[in-house]
N, C-alpha and C. Protein backbone atom coordinates (compact mmCIF):
# COMPACT_ATOMS: atom_id res chain seq x y z
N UNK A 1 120.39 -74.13 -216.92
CA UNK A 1 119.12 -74.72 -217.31
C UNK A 1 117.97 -74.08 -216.55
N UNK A 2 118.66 -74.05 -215.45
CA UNK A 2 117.30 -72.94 -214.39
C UNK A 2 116.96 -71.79 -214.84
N UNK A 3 118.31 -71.03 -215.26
CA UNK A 3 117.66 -69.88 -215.79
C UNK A 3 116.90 -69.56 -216.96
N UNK A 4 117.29 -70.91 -218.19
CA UNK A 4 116.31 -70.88 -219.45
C UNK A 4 114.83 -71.36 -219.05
N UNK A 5 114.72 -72.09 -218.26
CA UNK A 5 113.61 -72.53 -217.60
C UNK A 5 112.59 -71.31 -217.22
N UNK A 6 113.30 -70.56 -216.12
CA UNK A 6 112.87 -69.51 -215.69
C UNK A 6 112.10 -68.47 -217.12
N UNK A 7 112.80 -68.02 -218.06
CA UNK A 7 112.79 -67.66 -218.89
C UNK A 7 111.46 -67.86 -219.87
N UNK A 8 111.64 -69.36 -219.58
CA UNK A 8 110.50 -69.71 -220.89
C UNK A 8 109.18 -69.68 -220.07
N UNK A 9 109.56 -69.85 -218.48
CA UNK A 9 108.05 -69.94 -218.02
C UNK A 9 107.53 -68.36 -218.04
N UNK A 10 108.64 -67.78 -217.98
CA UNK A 10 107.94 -65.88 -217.12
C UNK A 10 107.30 -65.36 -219.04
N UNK A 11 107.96 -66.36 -219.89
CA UNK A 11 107.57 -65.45 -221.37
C UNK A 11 105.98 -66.39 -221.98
N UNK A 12 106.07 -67.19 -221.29
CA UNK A 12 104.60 -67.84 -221.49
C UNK A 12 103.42 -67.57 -220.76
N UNK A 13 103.65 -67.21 -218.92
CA UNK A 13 103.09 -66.06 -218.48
C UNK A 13 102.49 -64.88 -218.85
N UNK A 14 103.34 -64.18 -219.90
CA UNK A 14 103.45 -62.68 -220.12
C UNK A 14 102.35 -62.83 -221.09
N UNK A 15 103.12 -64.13 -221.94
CA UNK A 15 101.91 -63.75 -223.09
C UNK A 15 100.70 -64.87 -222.73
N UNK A 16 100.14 -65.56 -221.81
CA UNK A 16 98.61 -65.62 -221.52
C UNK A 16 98.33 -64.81 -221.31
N UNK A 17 98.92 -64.08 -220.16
CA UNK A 17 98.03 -62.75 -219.63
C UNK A 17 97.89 -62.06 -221.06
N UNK A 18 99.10 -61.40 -221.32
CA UNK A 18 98.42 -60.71 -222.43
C UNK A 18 97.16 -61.07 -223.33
N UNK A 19 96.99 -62.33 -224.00
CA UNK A 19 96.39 -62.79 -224.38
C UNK A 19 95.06 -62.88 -224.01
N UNK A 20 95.17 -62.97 -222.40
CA UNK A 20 93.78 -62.75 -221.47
C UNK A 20 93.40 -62.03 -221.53
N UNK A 21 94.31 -60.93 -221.31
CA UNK A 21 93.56 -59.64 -221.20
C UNK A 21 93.11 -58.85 -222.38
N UNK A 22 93.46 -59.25 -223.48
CA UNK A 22 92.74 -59.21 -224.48
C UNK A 22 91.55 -59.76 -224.96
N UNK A 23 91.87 -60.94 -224.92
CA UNK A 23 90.36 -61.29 -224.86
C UNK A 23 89.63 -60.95 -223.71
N UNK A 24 89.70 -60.05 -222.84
CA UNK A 24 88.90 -59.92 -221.70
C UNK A 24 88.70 -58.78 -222.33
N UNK A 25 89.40 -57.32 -222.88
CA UNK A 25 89.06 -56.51 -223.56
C UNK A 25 87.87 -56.68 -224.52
N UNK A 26 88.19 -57.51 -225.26
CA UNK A 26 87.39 -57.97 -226.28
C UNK A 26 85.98 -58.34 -225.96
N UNK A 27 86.14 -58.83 -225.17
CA UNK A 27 84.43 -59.16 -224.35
C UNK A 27 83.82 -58.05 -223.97
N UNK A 28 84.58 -57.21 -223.17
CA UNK A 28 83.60 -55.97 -222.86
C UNK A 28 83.43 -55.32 -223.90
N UNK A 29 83.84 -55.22 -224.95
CA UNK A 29 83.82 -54.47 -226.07
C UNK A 29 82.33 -54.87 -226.40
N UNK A 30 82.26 -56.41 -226.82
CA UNK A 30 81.18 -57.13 -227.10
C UNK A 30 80.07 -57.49 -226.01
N UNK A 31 80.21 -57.28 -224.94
CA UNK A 31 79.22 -57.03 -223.95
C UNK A 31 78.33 -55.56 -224.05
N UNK A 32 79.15 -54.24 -224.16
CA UNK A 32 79.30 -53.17 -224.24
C UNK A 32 78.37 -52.88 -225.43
N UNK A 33 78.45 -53.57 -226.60
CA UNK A 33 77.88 -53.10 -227.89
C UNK A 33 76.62 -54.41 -227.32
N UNK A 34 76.34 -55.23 -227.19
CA UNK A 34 75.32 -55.24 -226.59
C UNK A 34 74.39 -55.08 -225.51
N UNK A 35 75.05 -54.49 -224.63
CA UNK A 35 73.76 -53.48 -223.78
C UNK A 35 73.37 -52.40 -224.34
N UNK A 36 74.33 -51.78 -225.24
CA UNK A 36 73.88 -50.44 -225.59
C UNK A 36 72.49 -50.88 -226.71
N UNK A 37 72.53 -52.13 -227.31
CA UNK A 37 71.76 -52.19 -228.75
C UNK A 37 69.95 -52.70 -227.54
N UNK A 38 70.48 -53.78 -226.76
CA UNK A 38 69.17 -53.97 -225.93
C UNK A 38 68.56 -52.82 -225.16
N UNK A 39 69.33 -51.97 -224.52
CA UNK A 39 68.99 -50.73 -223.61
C UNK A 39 68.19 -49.65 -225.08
N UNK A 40 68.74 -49.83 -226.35
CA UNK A 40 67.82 -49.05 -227.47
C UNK A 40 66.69 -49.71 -227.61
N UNK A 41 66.46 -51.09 -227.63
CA UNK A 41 65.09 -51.65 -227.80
C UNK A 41 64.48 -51.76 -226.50
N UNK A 42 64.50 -51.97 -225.67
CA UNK A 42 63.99 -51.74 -224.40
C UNK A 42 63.24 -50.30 -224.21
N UNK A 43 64.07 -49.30 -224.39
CA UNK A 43 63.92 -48.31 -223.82
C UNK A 43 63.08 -47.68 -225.00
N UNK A 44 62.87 -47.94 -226.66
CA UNK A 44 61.77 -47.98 -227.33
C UNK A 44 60.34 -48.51 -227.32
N UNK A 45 60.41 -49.18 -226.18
CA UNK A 45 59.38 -50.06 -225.70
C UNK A 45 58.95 -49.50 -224.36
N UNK A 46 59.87 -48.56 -224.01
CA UNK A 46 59.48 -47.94 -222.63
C UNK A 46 58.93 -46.68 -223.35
N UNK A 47 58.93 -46.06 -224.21
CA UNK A 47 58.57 -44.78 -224.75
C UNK A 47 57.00 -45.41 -225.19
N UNK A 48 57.31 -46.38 -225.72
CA UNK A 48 56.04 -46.55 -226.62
C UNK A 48 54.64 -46.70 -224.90
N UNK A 49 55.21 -47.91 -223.94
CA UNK A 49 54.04 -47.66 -223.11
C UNK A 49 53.96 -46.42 -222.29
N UNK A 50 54.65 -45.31 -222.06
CA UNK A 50 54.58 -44.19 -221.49
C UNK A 50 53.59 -43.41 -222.51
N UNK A 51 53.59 -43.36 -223.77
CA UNK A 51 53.07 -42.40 -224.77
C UNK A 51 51.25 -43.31 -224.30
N UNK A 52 51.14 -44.63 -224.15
CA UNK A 52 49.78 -45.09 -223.86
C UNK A 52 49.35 -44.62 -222.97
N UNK A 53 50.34 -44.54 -221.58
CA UNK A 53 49.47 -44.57 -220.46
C UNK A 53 49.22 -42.72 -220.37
N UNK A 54 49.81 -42.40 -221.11
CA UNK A 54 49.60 -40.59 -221.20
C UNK A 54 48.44 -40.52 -222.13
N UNK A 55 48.31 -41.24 -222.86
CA UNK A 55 46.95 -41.14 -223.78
C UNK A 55 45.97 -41.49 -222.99
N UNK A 56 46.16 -42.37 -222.26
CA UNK A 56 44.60 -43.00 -221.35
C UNK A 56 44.27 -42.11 -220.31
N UNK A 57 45.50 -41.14 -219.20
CA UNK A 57 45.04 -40.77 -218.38
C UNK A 57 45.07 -39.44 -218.92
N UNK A 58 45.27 -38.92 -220.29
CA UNK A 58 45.08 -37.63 -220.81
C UNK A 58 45.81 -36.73 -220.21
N UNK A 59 47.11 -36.97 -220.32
CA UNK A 59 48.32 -36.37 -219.57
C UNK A 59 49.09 -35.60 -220.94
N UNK A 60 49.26 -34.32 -220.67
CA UNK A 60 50.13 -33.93 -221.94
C UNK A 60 51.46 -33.30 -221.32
N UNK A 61 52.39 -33.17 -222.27
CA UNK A 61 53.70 -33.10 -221.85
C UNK A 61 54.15 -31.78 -220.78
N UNK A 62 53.22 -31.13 -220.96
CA UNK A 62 53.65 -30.05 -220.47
C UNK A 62 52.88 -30.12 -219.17
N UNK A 63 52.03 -31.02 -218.64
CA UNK A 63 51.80 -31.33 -217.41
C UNK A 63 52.71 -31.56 -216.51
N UNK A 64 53.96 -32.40 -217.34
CA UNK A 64 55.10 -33.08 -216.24
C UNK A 64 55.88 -32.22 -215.80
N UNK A 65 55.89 -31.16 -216.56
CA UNK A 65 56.93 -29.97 -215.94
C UNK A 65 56.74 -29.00 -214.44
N UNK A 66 57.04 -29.83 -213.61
CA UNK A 66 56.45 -29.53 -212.24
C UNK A 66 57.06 -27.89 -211.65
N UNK A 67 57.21 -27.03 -212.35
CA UNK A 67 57.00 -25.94 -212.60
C UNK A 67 56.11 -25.33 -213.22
N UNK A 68 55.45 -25.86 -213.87
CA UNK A 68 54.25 -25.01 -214.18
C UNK A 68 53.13 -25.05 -213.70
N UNK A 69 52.88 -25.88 -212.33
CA UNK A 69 51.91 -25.50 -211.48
C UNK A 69 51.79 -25.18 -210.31
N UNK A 70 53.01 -24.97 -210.05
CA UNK A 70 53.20 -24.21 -208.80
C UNK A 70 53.43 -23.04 -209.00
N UNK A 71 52.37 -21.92 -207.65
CA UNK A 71 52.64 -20.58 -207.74
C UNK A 71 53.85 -19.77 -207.28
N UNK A 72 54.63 -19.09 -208.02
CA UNK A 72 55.63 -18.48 -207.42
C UNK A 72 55.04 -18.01 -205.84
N UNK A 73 56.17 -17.94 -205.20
CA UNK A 73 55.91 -17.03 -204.05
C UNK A 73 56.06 -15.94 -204.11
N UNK A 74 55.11 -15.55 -203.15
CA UNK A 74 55.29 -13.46 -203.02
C UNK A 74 56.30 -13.09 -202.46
N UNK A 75 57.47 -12.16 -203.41
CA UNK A 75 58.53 -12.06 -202.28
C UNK A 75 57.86 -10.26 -202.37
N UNK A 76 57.77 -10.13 -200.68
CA UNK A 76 57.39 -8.75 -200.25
C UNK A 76 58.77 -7.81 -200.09
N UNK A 77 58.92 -7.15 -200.27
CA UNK A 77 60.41 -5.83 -200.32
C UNK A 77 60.33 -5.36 -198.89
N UNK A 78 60.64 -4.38 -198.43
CA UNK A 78 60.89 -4.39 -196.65
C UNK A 78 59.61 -3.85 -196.14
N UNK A 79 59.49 -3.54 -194.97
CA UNK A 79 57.81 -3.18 -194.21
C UNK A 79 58.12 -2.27 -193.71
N UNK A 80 57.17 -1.73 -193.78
CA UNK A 80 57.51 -0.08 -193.20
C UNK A 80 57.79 -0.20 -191.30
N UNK A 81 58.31 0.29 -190.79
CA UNK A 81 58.30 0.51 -189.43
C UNK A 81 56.97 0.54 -188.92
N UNK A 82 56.77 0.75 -187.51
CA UNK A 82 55.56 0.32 -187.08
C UNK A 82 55.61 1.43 -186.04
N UNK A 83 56.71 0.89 -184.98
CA UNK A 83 57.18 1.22 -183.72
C UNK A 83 58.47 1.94 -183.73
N UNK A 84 58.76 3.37 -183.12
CA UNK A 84 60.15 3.90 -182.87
C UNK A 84 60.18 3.67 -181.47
N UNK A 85 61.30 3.63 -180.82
CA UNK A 85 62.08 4.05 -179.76
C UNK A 85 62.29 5.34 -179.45
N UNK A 86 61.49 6.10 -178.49
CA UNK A 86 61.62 7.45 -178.73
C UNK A 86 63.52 7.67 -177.95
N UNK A 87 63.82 7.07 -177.18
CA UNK A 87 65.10 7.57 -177.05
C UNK A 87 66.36 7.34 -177.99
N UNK A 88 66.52 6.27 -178.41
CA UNK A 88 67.49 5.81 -179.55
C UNK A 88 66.88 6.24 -180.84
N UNK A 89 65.93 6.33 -181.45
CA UNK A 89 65.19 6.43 -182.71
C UNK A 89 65.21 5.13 -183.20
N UNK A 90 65.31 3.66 -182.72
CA UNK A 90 65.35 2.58 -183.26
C UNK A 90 63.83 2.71 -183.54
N UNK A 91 63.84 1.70 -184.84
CA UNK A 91 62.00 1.32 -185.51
C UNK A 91 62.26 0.23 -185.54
N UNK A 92 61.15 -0.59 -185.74
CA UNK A 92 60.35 -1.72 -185.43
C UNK A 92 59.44 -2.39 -186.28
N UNK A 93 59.72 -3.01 -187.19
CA UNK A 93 58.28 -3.43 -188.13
C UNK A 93 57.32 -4.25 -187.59
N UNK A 94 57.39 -4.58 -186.57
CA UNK A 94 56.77 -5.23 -185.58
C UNK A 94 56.64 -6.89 -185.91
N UNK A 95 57.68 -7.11 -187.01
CA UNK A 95 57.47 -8.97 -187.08
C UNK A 95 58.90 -9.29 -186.42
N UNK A 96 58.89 -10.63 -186.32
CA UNK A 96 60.12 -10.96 -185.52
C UNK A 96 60.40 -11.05 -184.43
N UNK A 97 61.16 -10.57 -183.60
CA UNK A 97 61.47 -11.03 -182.03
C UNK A 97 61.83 -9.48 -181.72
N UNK A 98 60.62 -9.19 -180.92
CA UNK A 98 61.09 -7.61 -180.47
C UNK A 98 61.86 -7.17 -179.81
N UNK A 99 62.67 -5.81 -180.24
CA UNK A 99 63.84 -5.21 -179.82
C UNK A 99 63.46 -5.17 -177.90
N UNK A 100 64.67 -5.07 -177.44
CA UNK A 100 64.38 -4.95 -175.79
C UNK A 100 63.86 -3.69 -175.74
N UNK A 101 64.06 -2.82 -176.44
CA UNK A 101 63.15 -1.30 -175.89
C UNK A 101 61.99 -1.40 -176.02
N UNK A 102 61.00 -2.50 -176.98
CA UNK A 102 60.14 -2.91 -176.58
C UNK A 102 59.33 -3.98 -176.19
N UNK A 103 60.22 -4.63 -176.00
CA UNK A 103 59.75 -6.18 -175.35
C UNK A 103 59.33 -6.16 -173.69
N UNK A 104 57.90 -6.64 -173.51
CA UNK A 104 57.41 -6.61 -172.75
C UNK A 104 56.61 -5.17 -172.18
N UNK A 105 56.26 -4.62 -173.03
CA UNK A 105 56.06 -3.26 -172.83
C UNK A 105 54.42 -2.74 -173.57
N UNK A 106 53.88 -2.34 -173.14
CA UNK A 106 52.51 -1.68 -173.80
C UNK A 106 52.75 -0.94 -175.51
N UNK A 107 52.77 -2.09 -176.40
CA UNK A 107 53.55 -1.14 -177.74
C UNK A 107 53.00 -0.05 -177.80
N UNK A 108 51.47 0.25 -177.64
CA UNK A 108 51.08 1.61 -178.48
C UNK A 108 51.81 2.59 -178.10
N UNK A 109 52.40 2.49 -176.87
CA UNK A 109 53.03 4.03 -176.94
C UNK A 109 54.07 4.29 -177.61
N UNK A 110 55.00 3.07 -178.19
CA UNK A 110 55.96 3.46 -179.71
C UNK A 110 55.43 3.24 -180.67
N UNK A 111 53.97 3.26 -181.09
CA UNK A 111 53.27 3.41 -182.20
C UNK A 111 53.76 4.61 -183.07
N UNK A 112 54.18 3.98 -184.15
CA UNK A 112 54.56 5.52 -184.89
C UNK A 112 52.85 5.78 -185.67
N UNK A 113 52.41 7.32 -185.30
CA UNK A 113 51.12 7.60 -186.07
C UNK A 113 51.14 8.40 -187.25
N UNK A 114 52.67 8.63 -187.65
CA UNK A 114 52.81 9.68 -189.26
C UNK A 114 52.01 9.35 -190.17
């Protein structure tokens, strides 16, 4: 008797849950199809006051593209030398953190004058 017992309770179990979880399926389904239908009217109502407030402050679309008003930067290609090392022949464009052959030193005299 215990074990038909057992039996009938674990198969009435099985099928609430199942049953639950179907209808729990079922809800998100129906939750699901309505956010998507409110998030369409909403968000038609968000277009419509964006298109106003772009009319009032005379904003056109191609304003928002925050690339088109910023200037590229100058990219410069390399700099000519400045300064040699007369013993090594090292050069020097003179930006940056100067080489020890001339750091601390009177540059003009590795002034290159070609």
């Amino acid at each position: 008797m215990a074990k038909l017992s057992s039996l009938i309770i674990e198969e009435n179990t099985t099928q609430m849950t199942n049953n639950g979880y179907r209808a729990l399926l079922a809800q998100r389904e129906a939750l699901e199809k309505q956010i998507e239908e409110l998030r369409n009217a909403e968000r038609g109502d968000a277009i419509e006051w964006i298109r106003e407030q772009m009319a009032f402050f005379d904003v056109k679309p191609e304003d928002l593209d925050p690339r088109r008003g910023r200037v590229p930067k100058k990219r410069s290609g390399p700099v000519a030398a400045k300064y040699r090392d007369p013993s090594s022949g090292g050069t020097w464009s003179g930006r940056g953190k100067p080489p020890r052959w001339i750091a601390d030193q009177d540059r003009e005299k590795f002034a290159i004058t070609d």
